[in-house]
Protein backbone atom coordinates (compact mmCIF):
# COMPACT_ATOMS: atom_id res chain seq x y z
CA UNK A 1 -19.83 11.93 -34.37
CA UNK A 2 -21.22 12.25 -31.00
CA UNK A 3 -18.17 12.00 -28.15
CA UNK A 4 -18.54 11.67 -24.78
CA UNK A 5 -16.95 13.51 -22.12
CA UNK A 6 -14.17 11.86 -20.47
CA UNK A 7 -14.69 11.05 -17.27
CA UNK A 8 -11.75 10.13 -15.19
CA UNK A 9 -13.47 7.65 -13.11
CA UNK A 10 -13.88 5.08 -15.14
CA UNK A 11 -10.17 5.43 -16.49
CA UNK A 12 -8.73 1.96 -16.54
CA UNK A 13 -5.35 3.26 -16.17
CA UNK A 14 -5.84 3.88 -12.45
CA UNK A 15 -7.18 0.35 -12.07
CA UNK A 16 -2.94 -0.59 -13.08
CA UNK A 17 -1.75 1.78 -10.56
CA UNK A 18 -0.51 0.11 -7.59
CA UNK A 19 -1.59 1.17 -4.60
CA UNK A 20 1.03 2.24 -1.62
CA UNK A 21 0.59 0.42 1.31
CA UNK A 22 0.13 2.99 4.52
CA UNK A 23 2.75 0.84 7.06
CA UNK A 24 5.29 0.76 4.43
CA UNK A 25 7.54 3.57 5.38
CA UNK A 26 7.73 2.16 9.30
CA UNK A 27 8.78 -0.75 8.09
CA UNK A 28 11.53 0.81 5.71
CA UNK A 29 12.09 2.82 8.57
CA UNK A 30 12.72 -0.14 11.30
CA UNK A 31 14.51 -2.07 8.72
CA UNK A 32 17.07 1.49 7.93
CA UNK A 33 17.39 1.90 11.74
CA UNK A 34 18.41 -1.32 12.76
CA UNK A 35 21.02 -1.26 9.97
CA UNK A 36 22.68 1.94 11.42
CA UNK A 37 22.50 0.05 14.96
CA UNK A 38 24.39 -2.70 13.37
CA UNK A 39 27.23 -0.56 11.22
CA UNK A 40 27.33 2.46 12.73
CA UNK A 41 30.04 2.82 15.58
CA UNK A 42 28.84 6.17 17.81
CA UNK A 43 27.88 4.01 21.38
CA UNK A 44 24.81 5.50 22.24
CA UNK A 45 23.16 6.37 18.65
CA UNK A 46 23.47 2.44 18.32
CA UNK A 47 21.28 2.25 20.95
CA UNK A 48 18.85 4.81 20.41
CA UNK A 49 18.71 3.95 16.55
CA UNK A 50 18.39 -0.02 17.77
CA UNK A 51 15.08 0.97 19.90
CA UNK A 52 13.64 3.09 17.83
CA UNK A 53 13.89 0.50 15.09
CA UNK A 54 12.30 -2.18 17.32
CA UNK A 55 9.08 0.36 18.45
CA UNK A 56 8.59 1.02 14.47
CA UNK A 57 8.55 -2.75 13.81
CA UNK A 58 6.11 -3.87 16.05
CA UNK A 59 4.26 -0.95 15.50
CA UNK A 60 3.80 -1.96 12.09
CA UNK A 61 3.09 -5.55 13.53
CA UNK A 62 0.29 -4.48 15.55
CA UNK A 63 -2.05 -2.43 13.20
CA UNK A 64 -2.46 -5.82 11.16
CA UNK A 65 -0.29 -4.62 7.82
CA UNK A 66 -0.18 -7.57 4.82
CA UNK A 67 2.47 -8.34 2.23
CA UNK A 68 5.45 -5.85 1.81
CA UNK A 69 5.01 -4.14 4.54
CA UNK A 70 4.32 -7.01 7.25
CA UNK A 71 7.31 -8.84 5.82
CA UNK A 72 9.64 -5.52 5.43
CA UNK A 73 8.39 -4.81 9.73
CA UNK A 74 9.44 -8.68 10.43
CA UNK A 75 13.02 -8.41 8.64
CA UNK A 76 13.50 -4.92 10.07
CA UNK A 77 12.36 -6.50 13.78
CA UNK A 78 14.92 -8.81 13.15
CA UNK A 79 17.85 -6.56 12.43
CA UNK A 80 16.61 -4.09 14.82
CA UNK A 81 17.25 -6.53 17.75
CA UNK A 82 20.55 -7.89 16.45
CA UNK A 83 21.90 -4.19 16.19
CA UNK A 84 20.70 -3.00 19.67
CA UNK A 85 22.35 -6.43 21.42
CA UNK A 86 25.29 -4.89 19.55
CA UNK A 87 24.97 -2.08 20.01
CA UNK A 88 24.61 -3.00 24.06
CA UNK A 89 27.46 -4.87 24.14
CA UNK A 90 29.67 -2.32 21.81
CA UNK A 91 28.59 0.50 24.69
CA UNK A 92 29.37 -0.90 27.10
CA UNK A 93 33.07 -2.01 26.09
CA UNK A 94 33.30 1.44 25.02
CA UNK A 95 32.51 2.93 28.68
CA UNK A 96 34.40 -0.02 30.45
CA UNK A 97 31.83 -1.88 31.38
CA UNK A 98 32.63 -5.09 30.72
């Protein structure tokens, strides 16, 4: 019997593996953040966490990302600007604002 050596780059295992897209955790991240603008109550880490949220989005948005991540960037986008409007309005009732 005559074997041949194995050589890992012909596996066809790694052909199966999924690969991770690179805007992915942004768009988690945008998605996370504008959630904790929404629920969270603390006045100004609404804000901050609202913004920040927002800038990761369309972040994301701009280098061109596809599939889960573009789609993950445009829901987070989304939330992010509902929690920082709520986040506006909830700071400034809190400091007597309005």
């Amino acid at each position: 019997m005559d074997q041949q050596p194995y050589d890992r780059s012909t596996s066809t295992l790694q052909s199966h593996v999924p690969q991770e897209e690179r805007g992915s955790g942004m768009a988690v991240a945008s998605l996370v953040l504008g959630l904790v603008a929404m629920i969270l109550l603390v006045p100004v880490v609404d804000l901050i966490a609202g913004i920040l949220g927002i800038i990761f989005a369309v972040s994301v948005k701009r280098a061109g990302y596809r599939d889960y991540a573009a789609g993950m960037a445009t829901a987070g986008l989304v939330v992010s600007i509902i929690g920082t409007l709520g986040a506006l309005m909830f700071t400034a009732a809190s400091f007597g604002w309005i």
